[in-house]
PDBML (XML) file of the C-alpha atoms, coordinates in Angstrom:
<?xml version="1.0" encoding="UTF-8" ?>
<PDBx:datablock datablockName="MODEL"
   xmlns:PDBx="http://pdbml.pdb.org/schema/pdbx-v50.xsd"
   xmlns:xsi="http://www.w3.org/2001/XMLSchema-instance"
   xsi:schemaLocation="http://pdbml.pdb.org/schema/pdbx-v50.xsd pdbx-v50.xsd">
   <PDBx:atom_siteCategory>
      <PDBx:atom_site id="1">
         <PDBx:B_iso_or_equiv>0.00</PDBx:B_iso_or_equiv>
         <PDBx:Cartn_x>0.000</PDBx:Cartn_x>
         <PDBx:Cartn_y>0.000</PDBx:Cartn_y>
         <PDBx:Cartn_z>0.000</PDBx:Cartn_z>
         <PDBx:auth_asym_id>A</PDBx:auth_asym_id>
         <PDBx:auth_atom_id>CA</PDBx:auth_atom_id>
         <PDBx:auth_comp_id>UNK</PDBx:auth_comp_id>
         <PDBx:auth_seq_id>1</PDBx:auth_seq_id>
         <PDBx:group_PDB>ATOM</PDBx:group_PDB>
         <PDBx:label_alt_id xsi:nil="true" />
         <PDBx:label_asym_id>A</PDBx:label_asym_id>
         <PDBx:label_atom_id>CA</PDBx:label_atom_id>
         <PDBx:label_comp_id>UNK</PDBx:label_comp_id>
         <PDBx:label_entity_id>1</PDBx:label_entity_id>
         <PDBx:label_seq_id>1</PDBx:label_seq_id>
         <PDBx:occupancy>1.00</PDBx:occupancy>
         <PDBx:pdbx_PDB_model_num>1</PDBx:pdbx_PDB_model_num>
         <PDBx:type_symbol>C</PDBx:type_symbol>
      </PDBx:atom_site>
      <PDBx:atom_site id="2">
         <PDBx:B_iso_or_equiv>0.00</PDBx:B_iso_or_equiv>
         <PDBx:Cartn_x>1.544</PDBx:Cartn_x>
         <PDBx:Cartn_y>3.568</PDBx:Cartn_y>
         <PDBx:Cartn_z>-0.659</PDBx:Cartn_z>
         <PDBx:auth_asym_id>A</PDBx:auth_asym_id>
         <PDBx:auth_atom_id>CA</PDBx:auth_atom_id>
         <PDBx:auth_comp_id>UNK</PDBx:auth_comp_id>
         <PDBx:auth_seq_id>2</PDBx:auth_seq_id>
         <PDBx:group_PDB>ATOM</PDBx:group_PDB>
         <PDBx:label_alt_id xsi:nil="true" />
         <PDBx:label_asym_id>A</PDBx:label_asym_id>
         <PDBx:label_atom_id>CA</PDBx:label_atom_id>
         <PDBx:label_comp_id>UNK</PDBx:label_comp_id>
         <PDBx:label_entity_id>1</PDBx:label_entity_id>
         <PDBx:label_seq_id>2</PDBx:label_seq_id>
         <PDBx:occupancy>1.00</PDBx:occupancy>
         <PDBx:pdbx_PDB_model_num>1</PDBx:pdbx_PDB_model_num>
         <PDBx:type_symbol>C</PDBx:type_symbol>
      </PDBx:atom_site>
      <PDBx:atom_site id="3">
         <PDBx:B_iso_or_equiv>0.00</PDBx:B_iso_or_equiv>
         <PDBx:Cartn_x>0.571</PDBx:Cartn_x>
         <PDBx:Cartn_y>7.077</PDBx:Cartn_y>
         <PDBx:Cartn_z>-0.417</PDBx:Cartn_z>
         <PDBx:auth_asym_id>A</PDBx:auth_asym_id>
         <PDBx:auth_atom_id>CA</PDBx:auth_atom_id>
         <PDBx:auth_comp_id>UNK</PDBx:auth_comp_id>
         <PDBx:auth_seq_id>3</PDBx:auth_seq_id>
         <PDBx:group_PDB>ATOM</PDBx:group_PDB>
         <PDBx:label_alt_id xsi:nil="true" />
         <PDBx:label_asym_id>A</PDBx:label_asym_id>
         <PDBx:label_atom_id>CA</PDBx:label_atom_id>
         <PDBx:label_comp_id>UNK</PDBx:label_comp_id>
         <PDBx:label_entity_id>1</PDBx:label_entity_id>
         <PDBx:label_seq_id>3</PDBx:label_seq_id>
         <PDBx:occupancy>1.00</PDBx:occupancy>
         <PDBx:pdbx_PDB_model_num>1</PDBx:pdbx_PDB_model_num>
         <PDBx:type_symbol>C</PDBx:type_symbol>
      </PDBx:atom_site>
      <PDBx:atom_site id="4">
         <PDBx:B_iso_or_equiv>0.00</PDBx:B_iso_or_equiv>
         <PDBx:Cartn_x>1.594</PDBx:Cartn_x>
         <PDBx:Cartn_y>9.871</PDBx:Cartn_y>
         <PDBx:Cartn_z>-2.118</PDBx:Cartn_z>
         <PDBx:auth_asym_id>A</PDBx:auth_asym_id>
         <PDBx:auth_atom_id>CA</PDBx:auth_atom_id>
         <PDBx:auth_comp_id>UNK</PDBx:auth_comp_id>
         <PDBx:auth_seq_id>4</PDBx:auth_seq_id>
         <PDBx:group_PDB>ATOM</PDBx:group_PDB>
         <PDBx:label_alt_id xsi:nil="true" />
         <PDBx:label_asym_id>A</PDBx:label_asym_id>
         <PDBx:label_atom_id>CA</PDBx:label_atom_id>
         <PDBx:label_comp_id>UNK</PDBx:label_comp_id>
         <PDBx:label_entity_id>1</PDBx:label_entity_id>
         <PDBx:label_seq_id>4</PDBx:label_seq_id>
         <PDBx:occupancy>1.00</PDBx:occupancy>
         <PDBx:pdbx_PDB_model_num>1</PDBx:pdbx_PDB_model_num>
         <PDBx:type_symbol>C</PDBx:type_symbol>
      </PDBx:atom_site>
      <PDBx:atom_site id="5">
         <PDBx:B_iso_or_equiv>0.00</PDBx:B_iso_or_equiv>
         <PDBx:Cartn_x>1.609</PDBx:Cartn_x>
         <PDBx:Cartn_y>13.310</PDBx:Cartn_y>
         <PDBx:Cartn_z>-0.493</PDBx:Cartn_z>
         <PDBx:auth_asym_id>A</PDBx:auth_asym_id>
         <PDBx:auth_atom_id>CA</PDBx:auth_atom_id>
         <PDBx:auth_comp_id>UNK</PDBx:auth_comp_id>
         <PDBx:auth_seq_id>5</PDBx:auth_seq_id>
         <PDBx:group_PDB>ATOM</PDBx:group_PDB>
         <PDBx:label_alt_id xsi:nil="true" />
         <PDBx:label_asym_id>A</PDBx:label_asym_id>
         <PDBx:label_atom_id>CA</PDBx:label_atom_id>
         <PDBx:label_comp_id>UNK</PDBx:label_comp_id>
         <PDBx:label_entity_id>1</PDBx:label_entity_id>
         <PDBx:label_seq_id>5</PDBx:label_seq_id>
         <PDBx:occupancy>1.00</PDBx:occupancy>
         <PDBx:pdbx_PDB_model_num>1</PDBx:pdbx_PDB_model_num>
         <PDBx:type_symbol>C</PDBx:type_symbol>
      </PDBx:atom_site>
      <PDBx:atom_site id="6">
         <PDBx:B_iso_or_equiv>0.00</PDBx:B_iso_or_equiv>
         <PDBx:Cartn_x>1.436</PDBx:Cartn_x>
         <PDBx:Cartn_y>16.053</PDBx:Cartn_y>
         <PDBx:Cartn_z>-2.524</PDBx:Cartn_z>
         <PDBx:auth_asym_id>A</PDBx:auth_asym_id>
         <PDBx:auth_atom_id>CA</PDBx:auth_atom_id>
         <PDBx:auth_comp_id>UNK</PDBx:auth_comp_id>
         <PDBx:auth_seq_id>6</PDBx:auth_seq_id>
         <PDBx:group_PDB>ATOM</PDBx:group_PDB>
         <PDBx:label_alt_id xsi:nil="true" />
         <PDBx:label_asym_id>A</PDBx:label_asym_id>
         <PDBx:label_atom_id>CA</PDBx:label_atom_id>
         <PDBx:label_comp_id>UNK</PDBx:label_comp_id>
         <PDBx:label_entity_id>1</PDBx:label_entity_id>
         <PDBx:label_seq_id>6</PDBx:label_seq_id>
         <PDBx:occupancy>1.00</PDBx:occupancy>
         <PDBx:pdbx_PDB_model_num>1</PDBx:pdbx_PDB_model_num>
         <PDBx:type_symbol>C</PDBx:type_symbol>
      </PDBx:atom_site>
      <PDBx:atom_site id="7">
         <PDBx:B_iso_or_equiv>0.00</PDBx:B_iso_or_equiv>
         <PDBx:Cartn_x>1.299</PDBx:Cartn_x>
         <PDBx:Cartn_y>19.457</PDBx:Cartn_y>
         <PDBx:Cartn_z>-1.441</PDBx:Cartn_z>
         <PDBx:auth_asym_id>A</PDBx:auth_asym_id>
         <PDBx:auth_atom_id>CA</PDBx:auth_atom_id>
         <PDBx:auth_comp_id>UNK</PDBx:auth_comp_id>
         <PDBx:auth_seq_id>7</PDBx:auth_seq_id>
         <PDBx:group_PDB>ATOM</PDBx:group_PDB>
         <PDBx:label_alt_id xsi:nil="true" />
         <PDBx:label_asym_id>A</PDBx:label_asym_id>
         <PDBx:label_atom_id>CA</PDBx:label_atom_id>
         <PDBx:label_comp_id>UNK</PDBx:label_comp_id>
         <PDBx:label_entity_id>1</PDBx:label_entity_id>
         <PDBx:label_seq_id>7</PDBx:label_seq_id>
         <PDBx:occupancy>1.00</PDBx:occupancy>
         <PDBx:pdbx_PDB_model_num>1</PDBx:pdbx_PDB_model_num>
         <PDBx:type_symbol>C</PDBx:type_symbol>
      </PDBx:atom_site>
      <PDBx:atom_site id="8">
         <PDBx:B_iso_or_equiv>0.00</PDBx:B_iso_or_equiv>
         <PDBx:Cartn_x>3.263</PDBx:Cartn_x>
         <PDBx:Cartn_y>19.071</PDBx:Cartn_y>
         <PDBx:Cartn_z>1.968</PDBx:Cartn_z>
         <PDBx:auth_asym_id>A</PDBx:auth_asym_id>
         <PDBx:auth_atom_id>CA</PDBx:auth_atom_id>
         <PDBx:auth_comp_id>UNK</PDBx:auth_comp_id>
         <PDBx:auth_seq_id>8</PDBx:auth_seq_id>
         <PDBx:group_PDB>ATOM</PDBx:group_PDB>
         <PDBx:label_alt_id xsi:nil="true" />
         <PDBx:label_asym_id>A</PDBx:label_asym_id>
         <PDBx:label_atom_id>CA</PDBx:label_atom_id>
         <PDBx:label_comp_id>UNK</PDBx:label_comp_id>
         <PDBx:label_entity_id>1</PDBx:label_entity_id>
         <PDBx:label_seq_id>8</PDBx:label_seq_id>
         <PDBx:occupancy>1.00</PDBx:occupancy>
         <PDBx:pdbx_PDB_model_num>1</PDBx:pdbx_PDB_model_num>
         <PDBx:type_symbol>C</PDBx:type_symbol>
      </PDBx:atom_site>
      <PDBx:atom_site id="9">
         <PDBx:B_iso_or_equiv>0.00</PDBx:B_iso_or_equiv>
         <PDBx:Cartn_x>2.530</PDBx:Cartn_x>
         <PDBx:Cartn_y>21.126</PDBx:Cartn_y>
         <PDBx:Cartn_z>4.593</PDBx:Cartn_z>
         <PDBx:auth_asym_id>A</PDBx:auth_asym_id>
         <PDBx:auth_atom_id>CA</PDBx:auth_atom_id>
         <PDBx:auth_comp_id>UNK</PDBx:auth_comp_id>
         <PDBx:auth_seq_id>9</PDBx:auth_seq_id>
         <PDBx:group_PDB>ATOM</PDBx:group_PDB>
         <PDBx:label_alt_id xsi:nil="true" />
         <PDBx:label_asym_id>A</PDBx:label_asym_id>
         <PDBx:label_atom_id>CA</PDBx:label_atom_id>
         <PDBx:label_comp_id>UNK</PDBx:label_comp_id>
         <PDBx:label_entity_id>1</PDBx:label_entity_id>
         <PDBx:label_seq_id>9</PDBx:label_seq_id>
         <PDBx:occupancy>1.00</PDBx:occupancy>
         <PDBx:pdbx_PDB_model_num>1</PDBx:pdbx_PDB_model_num>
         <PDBx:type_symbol>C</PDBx:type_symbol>
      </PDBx:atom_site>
      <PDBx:atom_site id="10">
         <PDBx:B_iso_or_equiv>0.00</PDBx:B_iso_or_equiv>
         <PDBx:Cartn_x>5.024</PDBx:Cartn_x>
         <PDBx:Cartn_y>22.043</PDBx:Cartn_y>
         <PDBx:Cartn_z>7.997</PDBx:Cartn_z>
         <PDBx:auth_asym_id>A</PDBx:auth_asym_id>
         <PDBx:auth_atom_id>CA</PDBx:auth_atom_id>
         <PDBx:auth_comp_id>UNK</PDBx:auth_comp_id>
         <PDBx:auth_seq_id>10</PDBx:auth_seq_id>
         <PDBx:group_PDB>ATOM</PDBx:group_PDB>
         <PDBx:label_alt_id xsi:nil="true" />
         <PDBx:label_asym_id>A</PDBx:label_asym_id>
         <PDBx:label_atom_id>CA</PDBx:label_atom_id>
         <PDBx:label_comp_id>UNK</PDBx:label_comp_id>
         <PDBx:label_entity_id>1</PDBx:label_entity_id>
         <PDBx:label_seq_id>10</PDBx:label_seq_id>
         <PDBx:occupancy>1.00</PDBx:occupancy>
         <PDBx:pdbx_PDB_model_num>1</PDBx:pdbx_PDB_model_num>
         <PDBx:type_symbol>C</PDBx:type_symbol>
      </PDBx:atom_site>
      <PDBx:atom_site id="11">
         <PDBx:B_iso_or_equiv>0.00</PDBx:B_iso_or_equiv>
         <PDBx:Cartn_x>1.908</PDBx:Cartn_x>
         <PDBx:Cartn_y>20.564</PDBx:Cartn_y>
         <PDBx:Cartn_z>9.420</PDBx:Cartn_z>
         <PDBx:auth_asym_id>A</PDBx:auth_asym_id>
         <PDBx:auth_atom_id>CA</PDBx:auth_atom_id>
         <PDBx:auth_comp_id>UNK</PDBx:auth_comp_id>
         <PDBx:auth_seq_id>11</PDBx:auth_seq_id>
         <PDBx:group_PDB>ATOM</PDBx:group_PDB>
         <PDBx:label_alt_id xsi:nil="true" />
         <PDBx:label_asym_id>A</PDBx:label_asym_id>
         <PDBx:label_atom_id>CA</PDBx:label_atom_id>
         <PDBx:label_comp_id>UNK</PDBx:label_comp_id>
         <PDBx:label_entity_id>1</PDBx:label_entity_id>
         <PDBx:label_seq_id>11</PDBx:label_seq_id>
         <PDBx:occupancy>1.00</PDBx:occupancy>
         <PDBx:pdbx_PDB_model_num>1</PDBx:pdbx_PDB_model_num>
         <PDBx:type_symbol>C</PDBx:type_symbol>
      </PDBx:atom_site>
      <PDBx:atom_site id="12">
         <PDBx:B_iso_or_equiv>0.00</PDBx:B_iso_or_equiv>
         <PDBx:Cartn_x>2.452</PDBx:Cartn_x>
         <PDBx:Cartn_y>17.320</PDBx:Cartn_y>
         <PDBx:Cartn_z>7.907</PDBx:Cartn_z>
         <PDBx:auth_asym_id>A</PDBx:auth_asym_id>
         <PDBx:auth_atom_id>CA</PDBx:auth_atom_id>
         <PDBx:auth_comp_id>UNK</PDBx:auth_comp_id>
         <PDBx:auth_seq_id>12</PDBx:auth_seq_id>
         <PDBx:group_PDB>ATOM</PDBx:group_PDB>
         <PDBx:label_alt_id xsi:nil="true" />
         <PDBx:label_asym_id>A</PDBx:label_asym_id>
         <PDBx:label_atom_id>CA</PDBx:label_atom_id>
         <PDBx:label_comp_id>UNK</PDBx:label_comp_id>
         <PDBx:label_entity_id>1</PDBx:label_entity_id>
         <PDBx:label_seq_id>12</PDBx:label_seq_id>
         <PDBx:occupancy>1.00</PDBx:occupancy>
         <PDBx:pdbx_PDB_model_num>1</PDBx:pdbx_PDB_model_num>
         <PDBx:type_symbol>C</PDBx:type_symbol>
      </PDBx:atom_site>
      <PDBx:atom_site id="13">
         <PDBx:B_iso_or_equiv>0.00</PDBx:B_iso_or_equiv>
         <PDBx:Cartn_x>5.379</PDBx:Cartn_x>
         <PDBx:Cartn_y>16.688</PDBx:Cartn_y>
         <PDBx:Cartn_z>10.016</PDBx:Cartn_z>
         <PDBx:auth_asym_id>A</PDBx:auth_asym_id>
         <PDBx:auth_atom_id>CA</PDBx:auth_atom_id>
         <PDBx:auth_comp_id>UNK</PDBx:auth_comp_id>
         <PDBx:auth_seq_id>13</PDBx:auth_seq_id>
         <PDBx:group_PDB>ATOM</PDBx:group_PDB>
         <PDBx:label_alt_id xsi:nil="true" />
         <PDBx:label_asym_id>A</PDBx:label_asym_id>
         <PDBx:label_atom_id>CA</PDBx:label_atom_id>
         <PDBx:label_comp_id>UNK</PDBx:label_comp_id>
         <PDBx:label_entity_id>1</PDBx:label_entity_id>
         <PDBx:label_seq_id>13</PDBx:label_seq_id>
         <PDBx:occupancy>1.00</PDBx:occupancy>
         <PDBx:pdbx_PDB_model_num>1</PDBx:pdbx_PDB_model_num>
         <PDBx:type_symbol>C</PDBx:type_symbol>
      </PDBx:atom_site>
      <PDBx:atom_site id="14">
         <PDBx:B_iso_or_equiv>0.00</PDBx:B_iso_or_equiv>
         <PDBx:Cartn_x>5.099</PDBx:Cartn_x>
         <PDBx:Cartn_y>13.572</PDBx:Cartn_y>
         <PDBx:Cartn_z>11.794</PDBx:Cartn_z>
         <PDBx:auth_asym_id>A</PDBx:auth_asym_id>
         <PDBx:auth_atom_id>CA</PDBx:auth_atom_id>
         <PDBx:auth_comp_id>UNK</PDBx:auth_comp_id>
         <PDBx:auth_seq_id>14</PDBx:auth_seq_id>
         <PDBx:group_PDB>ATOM</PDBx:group_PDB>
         <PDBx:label_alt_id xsi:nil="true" />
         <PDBx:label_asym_id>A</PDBx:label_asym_id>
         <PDBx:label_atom_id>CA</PDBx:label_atom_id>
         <PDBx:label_comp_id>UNK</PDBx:label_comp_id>
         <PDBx:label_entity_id>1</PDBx:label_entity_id>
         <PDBx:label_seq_id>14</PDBx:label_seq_id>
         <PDBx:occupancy>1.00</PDBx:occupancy>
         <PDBx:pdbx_PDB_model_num>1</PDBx:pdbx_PDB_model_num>
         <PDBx:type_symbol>C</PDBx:type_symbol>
      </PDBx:atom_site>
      <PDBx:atom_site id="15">
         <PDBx:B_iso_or_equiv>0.00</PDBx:B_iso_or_equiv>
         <PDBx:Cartn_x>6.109</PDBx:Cartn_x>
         <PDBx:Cartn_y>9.839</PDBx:Cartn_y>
         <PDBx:Cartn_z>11.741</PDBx:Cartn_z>
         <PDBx:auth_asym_id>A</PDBx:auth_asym_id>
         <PDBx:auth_atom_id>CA</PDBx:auth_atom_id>
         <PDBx:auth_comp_id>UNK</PDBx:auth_comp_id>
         <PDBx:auth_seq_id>15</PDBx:auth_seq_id>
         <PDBx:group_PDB>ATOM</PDBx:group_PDB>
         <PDBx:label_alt_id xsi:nil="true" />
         <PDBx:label_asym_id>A</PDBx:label_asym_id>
         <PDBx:label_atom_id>CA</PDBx:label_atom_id>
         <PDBx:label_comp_id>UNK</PDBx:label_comp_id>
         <PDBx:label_entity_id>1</PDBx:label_entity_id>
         <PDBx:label_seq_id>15</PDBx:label_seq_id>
         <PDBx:occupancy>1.00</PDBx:occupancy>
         <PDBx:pdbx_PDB_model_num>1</PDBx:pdbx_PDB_model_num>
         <PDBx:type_symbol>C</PDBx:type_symbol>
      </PDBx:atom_site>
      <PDBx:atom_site id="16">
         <PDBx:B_iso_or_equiv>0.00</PDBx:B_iso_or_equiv>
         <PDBx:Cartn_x>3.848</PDBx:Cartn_x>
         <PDBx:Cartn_y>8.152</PDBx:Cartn_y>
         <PDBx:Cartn_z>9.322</PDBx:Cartn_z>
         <PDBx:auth_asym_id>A</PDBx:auth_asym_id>
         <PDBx:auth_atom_id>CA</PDBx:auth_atom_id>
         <PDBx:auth_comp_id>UNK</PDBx:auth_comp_id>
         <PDBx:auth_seq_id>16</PDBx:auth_seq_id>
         <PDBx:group_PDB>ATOM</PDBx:group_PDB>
         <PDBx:label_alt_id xsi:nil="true" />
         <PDBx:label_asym_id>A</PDBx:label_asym_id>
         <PDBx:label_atom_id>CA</PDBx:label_atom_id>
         <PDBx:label_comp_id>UNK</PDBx:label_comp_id>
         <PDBx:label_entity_id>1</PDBx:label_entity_id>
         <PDBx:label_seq_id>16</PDBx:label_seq_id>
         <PDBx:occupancy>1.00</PDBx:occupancy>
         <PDBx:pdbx_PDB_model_num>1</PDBx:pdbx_PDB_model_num>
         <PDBx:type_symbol>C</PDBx:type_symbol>
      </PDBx:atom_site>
      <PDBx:atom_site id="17">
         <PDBx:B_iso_or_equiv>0.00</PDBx:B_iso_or_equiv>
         <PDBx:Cartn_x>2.648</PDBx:Cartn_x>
         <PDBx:Cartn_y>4.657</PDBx:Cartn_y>
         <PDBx:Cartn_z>10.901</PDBx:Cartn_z>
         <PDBx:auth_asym_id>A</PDBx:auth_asym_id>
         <PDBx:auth_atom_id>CA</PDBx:auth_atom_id>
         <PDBx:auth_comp_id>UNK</PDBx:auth_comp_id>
         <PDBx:auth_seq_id>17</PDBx:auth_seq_id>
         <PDBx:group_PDB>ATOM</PDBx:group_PDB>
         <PDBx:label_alt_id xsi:nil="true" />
         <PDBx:label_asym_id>A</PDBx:label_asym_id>
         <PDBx:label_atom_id>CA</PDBx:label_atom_id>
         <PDBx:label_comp_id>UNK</PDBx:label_comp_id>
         <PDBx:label_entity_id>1</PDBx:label_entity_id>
         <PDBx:label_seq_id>17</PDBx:label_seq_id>
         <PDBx:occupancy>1.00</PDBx:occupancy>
         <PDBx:pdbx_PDB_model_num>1</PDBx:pdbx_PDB_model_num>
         <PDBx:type_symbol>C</PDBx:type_symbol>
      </PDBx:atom_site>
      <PDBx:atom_site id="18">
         <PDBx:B_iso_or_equiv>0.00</PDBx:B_iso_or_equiv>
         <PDBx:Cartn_x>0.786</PDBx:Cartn_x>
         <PDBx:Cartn_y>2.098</PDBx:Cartn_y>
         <PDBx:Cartn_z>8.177</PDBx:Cartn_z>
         <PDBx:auth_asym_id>A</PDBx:auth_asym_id>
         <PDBx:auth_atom_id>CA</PDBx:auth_atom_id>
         <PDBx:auth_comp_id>UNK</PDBx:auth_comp_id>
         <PDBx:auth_seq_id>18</PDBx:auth_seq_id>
         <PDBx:group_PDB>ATOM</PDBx:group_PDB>
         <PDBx:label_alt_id xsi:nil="true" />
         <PDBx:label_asym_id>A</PDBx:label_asym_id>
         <PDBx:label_atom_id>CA</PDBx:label_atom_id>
         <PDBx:label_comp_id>UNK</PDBx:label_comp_id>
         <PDBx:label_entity_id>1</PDBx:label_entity_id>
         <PDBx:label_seq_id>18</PDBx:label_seq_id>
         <PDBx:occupancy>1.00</PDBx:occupancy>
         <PDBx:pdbx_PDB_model_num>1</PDBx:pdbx_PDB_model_num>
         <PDBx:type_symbol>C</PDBx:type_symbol>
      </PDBx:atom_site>
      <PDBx:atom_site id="19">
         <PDBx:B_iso_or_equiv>0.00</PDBx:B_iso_or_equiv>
         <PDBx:Cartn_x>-1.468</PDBx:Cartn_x>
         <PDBx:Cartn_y>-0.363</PDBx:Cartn_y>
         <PDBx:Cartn_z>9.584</PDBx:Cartn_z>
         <PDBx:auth_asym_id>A</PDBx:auth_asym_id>
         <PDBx:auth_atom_id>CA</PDBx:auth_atom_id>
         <PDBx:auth_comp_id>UNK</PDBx:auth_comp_id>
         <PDBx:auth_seq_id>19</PDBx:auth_seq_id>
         <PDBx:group_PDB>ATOM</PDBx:group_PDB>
         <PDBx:label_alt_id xsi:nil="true" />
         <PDBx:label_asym_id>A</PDBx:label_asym_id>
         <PDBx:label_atom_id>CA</PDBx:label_atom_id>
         <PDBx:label_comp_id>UNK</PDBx:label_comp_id>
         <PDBx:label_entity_id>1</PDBx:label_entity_id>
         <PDBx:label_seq_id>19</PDBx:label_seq_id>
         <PDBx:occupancy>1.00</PDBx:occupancy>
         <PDBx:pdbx_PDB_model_num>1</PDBx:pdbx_PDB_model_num>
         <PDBx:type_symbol>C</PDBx:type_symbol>
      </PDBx:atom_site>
      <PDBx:atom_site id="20">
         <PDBx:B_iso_or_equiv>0.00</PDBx:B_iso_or_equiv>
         <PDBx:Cartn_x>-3.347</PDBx:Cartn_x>
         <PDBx:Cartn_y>-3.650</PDBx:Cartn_y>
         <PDBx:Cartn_z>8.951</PDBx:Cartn_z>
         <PDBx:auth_asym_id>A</PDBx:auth_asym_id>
         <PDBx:auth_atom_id>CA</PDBx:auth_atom_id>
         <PDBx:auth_comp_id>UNK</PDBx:auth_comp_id>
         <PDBx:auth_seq_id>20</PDBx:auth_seq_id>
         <PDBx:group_PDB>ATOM</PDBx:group_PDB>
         <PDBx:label_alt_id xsi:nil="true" />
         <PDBx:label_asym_id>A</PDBx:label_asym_id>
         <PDBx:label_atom_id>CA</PDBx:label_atom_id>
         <PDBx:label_comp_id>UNK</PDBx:label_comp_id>
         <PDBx:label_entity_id>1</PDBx:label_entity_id>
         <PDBx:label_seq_id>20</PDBx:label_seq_id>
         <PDBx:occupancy>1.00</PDBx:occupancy>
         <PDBx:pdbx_PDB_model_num>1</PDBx:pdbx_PDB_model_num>
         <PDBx:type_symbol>C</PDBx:type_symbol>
      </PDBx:atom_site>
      <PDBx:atom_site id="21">
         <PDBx:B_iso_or_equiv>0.00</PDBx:B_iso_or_equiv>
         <PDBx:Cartn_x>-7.131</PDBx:Cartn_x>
         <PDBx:Cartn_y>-4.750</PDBx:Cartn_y>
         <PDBx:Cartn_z>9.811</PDBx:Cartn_z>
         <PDBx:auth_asym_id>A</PDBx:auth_asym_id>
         <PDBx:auth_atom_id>CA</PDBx:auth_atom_id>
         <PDBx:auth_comp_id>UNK</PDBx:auth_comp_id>
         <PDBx:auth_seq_id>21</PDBx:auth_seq_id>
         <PDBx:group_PDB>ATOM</PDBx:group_PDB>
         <PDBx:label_alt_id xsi:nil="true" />
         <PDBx:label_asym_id>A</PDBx:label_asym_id>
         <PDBx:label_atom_id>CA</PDBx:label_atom_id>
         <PDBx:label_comp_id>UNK</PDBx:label_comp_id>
         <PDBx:label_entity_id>1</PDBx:label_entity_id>
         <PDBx:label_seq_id>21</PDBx:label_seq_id>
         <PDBx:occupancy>1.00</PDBx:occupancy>
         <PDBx:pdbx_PDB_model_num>1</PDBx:pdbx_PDB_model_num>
         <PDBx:type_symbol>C</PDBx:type_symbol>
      </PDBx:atom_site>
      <PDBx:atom_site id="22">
         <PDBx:B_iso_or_equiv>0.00</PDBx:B_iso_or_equiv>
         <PDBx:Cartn_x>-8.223</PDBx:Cartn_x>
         <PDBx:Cartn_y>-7.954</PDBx:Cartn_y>
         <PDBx:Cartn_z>9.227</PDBx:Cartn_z>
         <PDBx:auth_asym_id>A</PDBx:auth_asym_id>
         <PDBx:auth_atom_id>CA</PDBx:auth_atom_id>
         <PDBx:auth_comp_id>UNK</PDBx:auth_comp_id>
         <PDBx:auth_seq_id>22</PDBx:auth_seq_id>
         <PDBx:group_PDB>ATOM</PDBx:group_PDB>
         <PDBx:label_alt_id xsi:nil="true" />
         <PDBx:label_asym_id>A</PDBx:label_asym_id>
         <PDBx:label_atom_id>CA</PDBx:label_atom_id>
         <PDBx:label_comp_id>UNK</PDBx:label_comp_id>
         <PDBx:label_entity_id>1</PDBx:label_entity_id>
         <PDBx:label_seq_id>22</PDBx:label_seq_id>
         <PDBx:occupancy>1.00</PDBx:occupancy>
         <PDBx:pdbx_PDB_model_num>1</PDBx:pdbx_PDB_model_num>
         <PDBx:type_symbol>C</PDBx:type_symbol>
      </PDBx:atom_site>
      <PDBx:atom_site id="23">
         <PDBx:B_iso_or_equiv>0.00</PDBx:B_iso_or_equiv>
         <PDBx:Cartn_x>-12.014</PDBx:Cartn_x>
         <PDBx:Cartn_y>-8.049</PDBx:Cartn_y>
         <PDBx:Cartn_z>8.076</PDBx:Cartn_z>
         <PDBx:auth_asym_id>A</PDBx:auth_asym_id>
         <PDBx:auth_atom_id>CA</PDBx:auth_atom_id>
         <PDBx:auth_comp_id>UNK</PDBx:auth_comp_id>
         <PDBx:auth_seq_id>23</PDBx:auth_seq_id>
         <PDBx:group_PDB>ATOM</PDBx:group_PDB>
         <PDBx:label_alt_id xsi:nil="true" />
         <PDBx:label_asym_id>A</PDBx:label_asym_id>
         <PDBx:label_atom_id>CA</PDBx:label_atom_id>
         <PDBx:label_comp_id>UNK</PDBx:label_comp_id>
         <PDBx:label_entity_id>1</PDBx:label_entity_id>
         <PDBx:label_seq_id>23</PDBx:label_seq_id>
         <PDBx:occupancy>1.00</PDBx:occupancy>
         <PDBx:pdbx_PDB_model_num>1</PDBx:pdbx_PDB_model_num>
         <PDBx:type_symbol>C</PDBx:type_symbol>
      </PDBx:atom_site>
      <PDBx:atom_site id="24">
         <PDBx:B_iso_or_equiv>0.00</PDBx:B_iso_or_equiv>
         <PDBx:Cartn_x>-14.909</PDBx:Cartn_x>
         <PDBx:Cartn_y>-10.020</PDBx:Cartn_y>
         <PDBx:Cartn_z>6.678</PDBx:Cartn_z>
         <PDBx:auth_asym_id>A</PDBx:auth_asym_id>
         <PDBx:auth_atom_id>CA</PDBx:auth_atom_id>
         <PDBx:auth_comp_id>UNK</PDBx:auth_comp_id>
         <PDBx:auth_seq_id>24</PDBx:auth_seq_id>
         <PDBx:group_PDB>ATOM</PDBx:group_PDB>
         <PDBx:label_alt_id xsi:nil="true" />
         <PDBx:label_asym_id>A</PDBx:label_asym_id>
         <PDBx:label_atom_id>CA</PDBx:label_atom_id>
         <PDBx:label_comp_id>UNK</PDBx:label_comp_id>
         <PDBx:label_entity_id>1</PDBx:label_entity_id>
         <PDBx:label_seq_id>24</PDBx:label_seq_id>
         <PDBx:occupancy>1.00</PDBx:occupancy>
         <PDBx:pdbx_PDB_model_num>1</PDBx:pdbx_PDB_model_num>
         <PDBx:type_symbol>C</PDBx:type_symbol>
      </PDBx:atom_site>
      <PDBx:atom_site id="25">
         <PDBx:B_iso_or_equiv>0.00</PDBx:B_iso_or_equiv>
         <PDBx:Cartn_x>-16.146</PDBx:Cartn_x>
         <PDBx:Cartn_y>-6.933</PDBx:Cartn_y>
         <PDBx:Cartn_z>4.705</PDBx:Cartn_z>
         <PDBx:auth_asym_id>A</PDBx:auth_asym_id>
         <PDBx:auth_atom_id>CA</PDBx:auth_atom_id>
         <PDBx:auth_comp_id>UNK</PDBx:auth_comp_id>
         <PDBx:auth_seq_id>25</PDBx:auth_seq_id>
         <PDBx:group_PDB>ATOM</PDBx:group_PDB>
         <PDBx:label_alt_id xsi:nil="true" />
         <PDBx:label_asym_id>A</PDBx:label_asym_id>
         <PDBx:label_atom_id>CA</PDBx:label_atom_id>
         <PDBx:label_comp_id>UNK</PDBx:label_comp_id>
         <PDBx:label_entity_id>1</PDBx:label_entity_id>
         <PDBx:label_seq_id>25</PDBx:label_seq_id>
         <PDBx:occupancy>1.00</PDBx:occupancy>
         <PDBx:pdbx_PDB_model_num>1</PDBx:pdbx_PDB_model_num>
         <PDBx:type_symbol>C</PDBx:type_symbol>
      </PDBx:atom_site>
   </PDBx:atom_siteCategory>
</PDBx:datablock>
């Protein structure tokens, strides 16, 4: 999975975590 940032902002600043969720949906 990626994301592309576009724009960037000081705000933006952060440590960018990705994450998993197992579902049925």
């Amino acid at each position: 999975v990626t994301l592309a940032m576009h724009s960037l902002k000081a705000d933006d600043t952060a440590v960018y975590y990705c994450a998993a969720h197992r579902t049925k949906f």
